[in-house]
PDB file of N, CA and C in Angstrom:
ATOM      1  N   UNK A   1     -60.818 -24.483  36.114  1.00  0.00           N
ATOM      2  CA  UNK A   1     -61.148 -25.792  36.592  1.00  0.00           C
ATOM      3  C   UNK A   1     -60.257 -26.179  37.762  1.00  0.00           C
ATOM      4  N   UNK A   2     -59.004 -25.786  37.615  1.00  0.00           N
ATOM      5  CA  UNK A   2     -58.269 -26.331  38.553  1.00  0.00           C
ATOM      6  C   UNK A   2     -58.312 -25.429  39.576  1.00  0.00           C
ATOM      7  N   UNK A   3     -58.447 -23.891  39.585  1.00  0.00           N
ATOM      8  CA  UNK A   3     -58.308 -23.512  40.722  1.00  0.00           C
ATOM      9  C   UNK A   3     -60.252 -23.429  41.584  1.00  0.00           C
ATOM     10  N   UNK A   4     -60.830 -23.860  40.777  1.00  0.00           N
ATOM     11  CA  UNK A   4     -61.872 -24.458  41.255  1.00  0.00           C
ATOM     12  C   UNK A   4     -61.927 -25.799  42.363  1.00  0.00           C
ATOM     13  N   UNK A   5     -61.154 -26.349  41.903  1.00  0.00           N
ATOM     14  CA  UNK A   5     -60.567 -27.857  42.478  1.00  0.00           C
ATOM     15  C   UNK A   5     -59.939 -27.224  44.128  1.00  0.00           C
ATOM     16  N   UNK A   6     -59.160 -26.451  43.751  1.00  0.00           N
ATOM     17  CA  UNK A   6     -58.408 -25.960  44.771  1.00  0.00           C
ATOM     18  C   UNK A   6     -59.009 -25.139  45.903  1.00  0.00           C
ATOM     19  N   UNK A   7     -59.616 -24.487  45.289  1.00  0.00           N
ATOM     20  CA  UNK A   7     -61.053 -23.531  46.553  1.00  0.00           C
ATOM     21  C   UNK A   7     -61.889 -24.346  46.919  1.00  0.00           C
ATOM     22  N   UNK A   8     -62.254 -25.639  45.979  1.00  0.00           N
ATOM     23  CA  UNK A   8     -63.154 -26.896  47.224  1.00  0.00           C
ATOM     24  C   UNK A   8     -62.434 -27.358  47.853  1.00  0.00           C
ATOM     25  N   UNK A   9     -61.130 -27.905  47.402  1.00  0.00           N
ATOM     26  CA  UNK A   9     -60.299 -28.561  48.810  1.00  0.00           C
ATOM     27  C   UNK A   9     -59.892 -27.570  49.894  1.00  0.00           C
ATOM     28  N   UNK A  10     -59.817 -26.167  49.670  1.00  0.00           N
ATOM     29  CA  UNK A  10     -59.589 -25.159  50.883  1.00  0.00           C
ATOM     30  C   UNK A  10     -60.474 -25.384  51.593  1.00  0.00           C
ATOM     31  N   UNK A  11     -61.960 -25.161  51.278  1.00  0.00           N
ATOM     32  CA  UNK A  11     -63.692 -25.257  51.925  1.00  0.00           C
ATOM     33  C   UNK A  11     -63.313 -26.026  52.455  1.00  0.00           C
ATOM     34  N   UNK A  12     -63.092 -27.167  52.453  1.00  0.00           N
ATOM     35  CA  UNK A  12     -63.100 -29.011  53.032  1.00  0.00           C
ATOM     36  C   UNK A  12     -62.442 -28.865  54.328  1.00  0.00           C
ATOM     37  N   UNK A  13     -61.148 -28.043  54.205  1.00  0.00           N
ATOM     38  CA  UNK A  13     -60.334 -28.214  55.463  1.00  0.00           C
ATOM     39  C   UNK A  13     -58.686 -27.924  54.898  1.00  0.00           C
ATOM     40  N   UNK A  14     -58.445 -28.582  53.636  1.00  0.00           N
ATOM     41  CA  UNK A  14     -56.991 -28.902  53.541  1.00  0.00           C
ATOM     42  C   UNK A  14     -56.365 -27.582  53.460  1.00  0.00           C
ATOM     43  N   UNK A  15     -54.898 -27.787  54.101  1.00  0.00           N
ATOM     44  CA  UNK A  15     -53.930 -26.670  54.111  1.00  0.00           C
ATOM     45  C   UNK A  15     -53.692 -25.923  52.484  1.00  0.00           C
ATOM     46  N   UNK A  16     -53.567 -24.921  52.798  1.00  0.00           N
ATOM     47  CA  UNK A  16     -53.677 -23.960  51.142  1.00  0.00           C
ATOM     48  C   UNK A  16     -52.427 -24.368  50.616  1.00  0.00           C
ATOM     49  N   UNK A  17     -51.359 -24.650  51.218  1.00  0.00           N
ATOM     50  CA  UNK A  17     -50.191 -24.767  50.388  1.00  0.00           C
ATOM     51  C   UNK A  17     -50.401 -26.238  49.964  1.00  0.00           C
ATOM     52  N   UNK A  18     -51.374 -27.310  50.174  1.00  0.00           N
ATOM     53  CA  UNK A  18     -50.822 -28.603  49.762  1.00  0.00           C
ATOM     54  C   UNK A  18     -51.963 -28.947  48.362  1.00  0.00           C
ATOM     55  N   UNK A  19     -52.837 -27.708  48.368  1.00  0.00           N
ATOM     56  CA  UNK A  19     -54.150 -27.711  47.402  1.00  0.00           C
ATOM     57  C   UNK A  19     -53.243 -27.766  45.958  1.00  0.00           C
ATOM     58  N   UNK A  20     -52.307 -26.896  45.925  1.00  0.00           N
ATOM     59  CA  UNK A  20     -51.501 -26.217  44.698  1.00  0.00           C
ATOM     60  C   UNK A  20     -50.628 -27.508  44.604  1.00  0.00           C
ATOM     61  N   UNK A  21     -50.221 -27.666  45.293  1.00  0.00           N
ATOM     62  CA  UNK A  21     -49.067 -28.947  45.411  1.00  0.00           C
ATOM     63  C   UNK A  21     -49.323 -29.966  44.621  1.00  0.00           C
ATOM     64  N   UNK A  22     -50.890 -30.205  44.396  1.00  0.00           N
ATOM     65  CA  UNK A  22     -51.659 -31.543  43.612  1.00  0.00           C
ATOM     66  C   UNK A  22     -51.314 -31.094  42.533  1.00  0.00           C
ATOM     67  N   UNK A  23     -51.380 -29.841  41.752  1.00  0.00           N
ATOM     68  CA  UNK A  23     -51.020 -29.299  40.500  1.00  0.00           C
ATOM     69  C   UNK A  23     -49.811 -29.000  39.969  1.00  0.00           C
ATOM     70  N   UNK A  24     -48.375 -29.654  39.909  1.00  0.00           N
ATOM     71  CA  UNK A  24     -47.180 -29.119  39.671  1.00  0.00           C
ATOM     72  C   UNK A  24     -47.407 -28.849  38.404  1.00  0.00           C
ATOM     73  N   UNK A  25     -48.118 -29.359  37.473  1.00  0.00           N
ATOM     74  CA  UNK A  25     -47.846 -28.468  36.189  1.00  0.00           C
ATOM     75  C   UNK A  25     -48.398 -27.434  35.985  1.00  0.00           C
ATOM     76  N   UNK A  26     -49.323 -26.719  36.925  1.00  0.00           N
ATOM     77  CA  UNK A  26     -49.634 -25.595  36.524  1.00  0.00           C
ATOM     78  C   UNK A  26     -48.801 -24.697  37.628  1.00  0.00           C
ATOM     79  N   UNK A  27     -49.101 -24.766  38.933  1.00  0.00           N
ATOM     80  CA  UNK A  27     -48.100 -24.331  39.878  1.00  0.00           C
ATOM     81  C   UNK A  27     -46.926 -24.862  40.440  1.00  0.00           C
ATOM     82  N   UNK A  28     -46.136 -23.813  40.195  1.00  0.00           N
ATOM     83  CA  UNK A  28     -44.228 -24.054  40.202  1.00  0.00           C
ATOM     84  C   UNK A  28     -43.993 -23.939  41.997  1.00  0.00           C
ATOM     85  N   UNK A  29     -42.767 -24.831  41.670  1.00  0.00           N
ATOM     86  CA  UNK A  29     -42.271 -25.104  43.244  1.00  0.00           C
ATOM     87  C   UNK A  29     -42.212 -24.076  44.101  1.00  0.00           C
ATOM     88  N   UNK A  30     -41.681 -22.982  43.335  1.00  0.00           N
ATOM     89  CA  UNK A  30     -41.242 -21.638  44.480  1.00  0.00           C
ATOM     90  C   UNK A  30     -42.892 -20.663  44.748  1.00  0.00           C
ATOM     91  N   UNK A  31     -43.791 -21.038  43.666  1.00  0.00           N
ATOM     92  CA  UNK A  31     -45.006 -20.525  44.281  1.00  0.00           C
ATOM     93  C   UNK A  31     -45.748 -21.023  45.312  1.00  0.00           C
ATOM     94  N   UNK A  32     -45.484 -22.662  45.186  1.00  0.00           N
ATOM     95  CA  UNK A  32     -46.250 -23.382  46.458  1.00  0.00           C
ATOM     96  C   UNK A  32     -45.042 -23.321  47.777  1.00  0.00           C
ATOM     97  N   UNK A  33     -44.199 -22.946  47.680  1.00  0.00           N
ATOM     98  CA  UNK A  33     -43.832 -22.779  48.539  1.00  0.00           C
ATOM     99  C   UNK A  33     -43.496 -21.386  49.802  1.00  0.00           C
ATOM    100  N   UNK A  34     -43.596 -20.053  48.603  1.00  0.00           N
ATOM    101  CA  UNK A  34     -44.459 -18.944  48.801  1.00  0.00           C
ATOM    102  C   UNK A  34     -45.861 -19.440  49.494  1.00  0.00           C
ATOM    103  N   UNK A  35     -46.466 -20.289  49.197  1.00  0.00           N
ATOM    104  CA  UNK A  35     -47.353 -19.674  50.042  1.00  0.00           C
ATOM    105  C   UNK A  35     -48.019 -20.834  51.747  1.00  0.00           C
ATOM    106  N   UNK A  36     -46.870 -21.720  51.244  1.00  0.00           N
ATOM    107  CA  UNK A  36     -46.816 -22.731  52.476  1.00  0.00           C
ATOM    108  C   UNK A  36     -45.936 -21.932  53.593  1.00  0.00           C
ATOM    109  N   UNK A  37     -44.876 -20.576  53.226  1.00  0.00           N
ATOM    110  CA  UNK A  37     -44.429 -19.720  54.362  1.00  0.00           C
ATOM    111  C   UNK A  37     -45.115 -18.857  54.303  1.00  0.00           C
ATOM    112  N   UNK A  38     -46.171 -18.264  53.955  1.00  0.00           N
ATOM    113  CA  UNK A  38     -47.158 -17.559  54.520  1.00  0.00           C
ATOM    114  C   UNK A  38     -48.219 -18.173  54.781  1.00  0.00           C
ATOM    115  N   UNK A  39     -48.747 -19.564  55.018  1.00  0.00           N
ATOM    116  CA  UNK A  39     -49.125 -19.890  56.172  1.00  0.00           C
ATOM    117  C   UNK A  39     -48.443 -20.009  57.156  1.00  0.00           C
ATOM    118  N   UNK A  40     -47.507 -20.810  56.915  1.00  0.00           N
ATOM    119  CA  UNK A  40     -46.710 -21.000  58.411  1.00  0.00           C
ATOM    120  C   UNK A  40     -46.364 -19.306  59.325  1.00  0.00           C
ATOM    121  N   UNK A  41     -46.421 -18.329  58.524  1.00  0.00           N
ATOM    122  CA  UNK A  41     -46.306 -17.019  59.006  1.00  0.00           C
ATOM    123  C   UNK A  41     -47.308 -16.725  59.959  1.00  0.00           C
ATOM    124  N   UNK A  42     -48.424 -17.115  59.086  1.00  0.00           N
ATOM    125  CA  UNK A  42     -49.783 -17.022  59.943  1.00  0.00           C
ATOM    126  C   UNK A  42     -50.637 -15.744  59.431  1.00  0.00           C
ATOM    127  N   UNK A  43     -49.948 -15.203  57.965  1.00  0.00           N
ATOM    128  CA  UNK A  43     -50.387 -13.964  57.046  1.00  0.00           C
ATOM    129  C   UNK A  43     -50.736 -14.655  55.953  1.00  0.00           C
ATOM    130  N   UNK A  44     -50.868 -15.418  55.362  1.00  0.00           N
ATOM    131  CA  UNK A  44     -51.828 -15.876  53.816  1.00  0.00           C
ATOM    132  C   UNK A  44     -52.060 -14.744  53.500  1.00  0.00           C
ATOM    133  N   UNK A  45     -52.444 -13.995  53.601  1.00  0.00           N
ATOM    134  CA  UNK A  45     -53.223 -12.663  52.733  1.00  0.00           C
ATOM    135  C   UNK A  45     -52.344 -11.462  52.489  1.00  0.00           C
ATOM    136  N   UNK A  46     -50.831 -11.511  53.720  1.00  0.00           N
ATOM    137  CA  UNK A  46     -50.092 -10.526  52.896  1.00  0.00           C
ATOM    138  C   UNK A  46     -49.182 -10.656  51.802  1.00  0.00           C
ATOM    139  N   UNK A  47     -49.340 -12.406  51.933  1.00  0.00           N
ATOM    140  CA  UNK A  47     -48.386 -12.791  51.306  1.00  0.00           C
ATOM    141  C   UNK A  47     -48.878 -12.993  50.039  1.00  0.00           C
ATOM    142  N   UNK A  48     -50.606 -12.737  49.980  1.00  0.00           N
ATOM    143  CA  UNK A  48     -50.859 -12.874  48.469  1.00  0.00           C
ATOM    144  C   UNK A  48     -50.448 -12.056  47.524  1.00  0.00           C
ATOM    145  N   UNK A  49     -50.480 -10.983  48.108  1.00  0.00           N
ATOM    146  CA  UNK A  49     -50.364  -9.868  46.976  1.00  0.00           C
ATOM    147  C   UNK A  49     -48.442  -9.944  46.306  1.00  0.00           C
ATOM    148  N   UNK A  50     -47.892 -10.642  47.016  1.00  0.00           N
ATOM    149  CA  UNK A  50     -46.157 -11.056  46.548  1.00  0.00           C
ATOM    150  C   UNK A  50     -46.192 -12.411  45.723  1.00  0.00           C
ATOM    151  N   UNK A  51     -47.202 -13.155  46.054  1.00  0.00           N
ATOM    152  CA  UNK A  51     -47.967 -14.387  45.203  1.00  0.00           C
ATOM    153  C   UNK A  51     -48.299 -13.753  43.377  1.00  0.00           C
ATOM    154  N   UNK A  52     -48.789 -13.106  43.325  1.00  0.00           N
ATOM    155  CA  UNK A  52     -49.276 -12.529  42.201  1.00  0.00           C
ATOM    156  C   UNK A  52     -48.665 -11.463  41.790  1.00  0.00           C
ATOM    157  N   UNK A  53     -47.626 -10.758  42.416  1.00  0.00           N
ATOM    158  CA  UNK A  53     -46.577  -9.722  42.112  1.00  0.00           C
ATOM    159  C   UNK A  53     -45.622 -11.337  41.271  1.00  0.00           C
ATOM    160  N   UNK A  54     -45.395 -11.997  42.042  1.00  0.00           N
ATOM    161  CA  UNK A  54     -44.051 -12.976  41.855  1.00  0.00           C
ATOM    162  C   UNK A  54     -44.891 -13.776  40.094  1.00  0.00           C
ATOM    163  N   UNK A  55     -45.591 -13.946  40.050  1.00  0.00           N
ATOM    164  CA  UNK A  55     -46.530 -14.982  38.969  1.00  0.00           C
ATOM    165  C   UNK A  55     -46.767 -13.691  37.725  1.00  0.00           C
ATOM    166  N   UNK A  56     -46.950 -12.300  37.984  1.00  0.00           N
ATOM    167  CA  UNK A  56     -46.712 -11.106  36.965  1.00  0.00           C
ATOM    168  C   UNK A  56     -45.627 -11.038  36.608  1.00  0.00           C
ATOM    169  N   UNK A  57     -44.511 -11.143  37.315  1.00  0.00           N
ATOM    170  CA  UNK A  57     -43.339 -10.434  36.631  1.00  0.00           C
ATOM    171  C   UNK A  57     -42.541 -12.087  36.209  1.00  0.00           C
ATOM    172  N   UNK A  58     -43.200 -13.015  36.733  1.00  0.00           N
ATOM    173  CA  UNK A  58     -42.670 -14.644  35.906  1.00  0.00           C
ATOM    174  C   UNK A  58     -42.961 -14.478  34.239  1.00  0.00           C
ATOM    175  N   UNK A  59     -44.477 -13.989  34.283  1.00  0.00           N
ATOM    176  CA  UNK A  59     -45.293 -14.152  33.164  1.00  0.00           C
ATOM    177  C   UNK A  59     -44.364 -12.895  32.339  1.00  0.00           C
ATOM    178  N   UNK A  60     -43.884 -11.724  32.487  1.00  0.00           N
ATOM    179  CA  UNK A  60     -43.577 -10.853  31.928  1.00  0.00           C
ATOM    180  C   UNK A  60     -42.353 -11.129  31.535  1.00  0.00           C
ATOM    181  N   UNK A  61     -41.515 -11.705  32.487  1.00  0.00           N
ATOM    182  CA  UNK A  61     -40.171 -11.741  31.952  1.00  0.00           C
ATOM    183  C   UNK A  61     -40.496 -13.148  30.877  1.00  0.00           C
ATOM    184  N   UNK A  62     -40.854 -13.837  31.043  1.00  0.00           N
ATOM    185  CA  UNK A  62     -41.415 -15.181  29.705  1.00  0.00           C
ATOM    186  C   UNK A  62     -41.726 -14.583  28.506  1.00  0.00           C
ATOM    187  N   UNK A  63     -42.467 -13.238  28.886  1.00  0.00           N
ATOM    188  CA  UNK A  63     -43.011 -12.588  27.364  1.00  0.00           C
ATOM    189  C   UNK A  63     -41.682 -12.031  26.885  1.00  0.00           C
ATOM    190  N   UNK A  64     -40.785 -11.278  27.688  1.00  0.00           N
ATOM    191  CA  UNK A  64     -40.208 -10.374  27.205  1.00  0.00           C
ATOM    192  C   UNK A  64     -38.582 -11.412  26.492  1.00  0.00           C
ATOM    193  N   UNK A  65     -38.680 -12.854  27.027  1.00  0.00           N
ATOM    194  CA  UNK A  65     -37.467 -13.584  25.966  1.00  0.00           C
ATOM    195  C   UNK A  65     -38.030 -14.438  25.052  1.00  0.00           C
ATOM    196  N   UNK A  66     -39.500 -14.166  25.029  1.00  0.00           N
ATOM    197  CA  UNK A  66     -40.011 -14.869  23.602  1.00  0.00           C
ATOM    198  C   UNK A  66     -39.570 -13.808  22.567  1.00  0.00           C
ATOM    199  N   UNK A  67     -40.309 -12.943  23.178  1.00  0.00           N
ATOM    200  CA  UNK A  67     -40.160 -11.810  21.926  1.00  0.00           C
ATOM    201  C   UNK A  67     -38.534 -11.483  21.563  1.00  0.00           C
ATOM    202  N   UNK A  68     -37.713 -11.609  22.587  1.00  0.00           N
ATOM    203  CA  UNK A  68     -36.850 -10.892  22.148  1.00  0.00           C
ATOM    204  C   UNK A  68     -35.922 -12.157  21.396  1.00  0.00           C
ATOM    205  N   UNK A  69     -36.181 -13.953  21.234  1.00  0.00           N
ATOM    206  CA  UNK A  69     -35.732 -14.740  20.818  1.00  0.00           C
ATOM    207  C   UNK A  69     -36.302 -15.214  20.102  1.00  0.00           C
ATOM    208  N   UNK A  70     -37.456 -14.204  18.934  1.00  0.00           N
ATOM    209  CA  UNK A  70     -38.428 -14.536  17.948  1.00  0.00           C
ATOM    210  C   UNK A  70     -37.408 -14.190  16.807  1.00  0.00           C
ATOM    211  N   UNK A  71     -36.842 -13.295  16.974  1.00  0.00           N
ATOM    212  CA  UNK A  71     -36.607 -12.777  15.310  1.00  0.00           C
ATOM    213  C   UNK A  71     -34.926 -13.324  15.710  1.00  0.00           C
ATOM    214  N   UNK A  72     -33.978 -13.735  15.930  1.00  0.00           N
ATOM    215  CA  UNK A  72     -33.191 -14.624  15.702  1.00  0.00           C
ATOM    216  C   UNK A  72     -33.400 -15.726  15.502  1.00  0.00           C
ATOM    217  N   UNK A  73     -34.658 -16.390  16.090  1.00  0.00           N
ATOM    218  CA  UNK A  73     -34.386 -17.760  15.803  1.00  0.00           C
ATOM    219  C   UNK A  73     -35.322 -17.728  14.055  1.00  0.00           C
ATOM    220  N   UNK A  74     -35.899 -16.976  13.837  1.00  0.00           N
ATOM    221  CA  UNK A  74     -36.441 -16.899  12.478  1.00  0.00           C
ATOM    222  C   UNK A  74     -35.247 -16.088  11.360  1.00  0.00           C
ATOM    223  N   UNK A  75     -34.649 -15.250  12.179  1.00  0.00           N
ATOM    224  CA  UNK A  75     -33.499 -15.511  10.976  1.00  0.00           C
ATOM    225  C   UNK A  75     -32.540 -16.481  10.562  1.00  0.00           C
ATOM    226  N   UNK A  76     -32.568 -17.091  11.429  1.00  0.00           N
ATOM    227  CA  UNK A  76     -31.443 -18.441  11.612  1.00  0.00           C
ATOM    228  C   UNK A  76     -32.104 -19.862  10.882  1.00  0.00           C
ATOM    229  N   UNK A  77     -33.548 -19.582  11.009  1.00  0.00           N
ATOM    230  CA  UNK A  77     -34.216 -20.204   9.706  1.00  0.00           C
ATOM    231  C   UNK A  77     -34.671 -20.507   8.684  1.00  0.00           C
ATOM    232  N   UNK A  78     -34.860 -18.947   8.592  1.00  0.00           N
ATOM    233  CA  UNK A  78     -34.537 -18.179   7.217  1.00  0.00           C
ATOM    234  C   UNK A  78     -33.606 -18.330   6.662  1.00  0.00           C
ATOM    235  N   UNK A  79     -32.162 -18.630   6.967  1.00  0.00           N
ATOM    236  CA  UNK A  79     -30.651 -18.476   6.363  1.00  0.00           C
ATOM    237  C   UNK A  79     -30.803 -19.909   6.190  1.00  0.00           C
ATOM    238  N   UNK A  80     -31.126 -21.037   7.293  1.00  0.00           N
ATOM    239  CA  UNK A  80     -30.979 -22.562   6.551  1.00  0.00           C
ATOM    240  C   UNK A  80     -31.977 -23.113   5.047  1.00  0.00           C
ATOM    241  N   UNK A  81     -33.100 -22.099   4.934  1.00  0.00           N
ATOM    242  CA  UNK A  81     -33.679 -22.335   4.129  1.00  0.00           C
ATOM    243  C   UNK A  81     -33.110 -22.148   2.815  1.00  0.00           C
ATOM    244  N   UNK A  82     -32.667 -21.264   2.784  1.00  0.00           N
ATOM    245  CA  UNK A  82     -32.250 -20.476   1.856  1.00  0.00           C
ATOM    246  C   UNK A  82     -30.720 -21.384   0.729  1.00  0.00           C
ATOM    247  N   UNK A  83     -30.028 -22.355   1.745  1.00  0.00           N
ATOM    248  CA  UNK A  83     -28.746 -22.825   1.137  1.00  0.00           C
ATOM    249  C   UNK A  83     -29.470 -24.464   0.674  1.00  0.00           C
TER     250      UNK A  83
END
């Protein structure tokens, strides 16, 4: 829905970096701003593929301290239960 929102306001005219900008809770500061310097570069398109490199390895490293701060914080709840 939202990046629907965002490809009609591109169509319309508005600058690509200020489409994302309307959305801070879904897109983070350093992504809209990734890609407000690749317009200003005057490359949008090389800079996508570092857009979605940068938003993979966000998403991966998020997975990889859930998981790895699942089973302490469930033992640590486990042990308050327990007394």
């Amino acid at each position: 829905m939202i990046l629907a929102r965002v490809r009609q306001k591109v169509n319309e005219g508005s600058a690509l970096a200020d489409c994302p900008a309307e959305h801070r809770a879904v897109f983070p500061d350093l992504y809209i701003n990734m890609v407000r310097s690749g317009e200003s570069a005057g490359q949008p398109g090389r800079r996508a593929g570092a857009h979605g490199n940068f938003l993979d390895s966000q998403n991966e490293l998020r997975s990889k301290v859930s998981s790895a701060m699942a089973y302490p914080i469930l033992m640590a709840r486990g042990w308050h239960w327990r007394q």
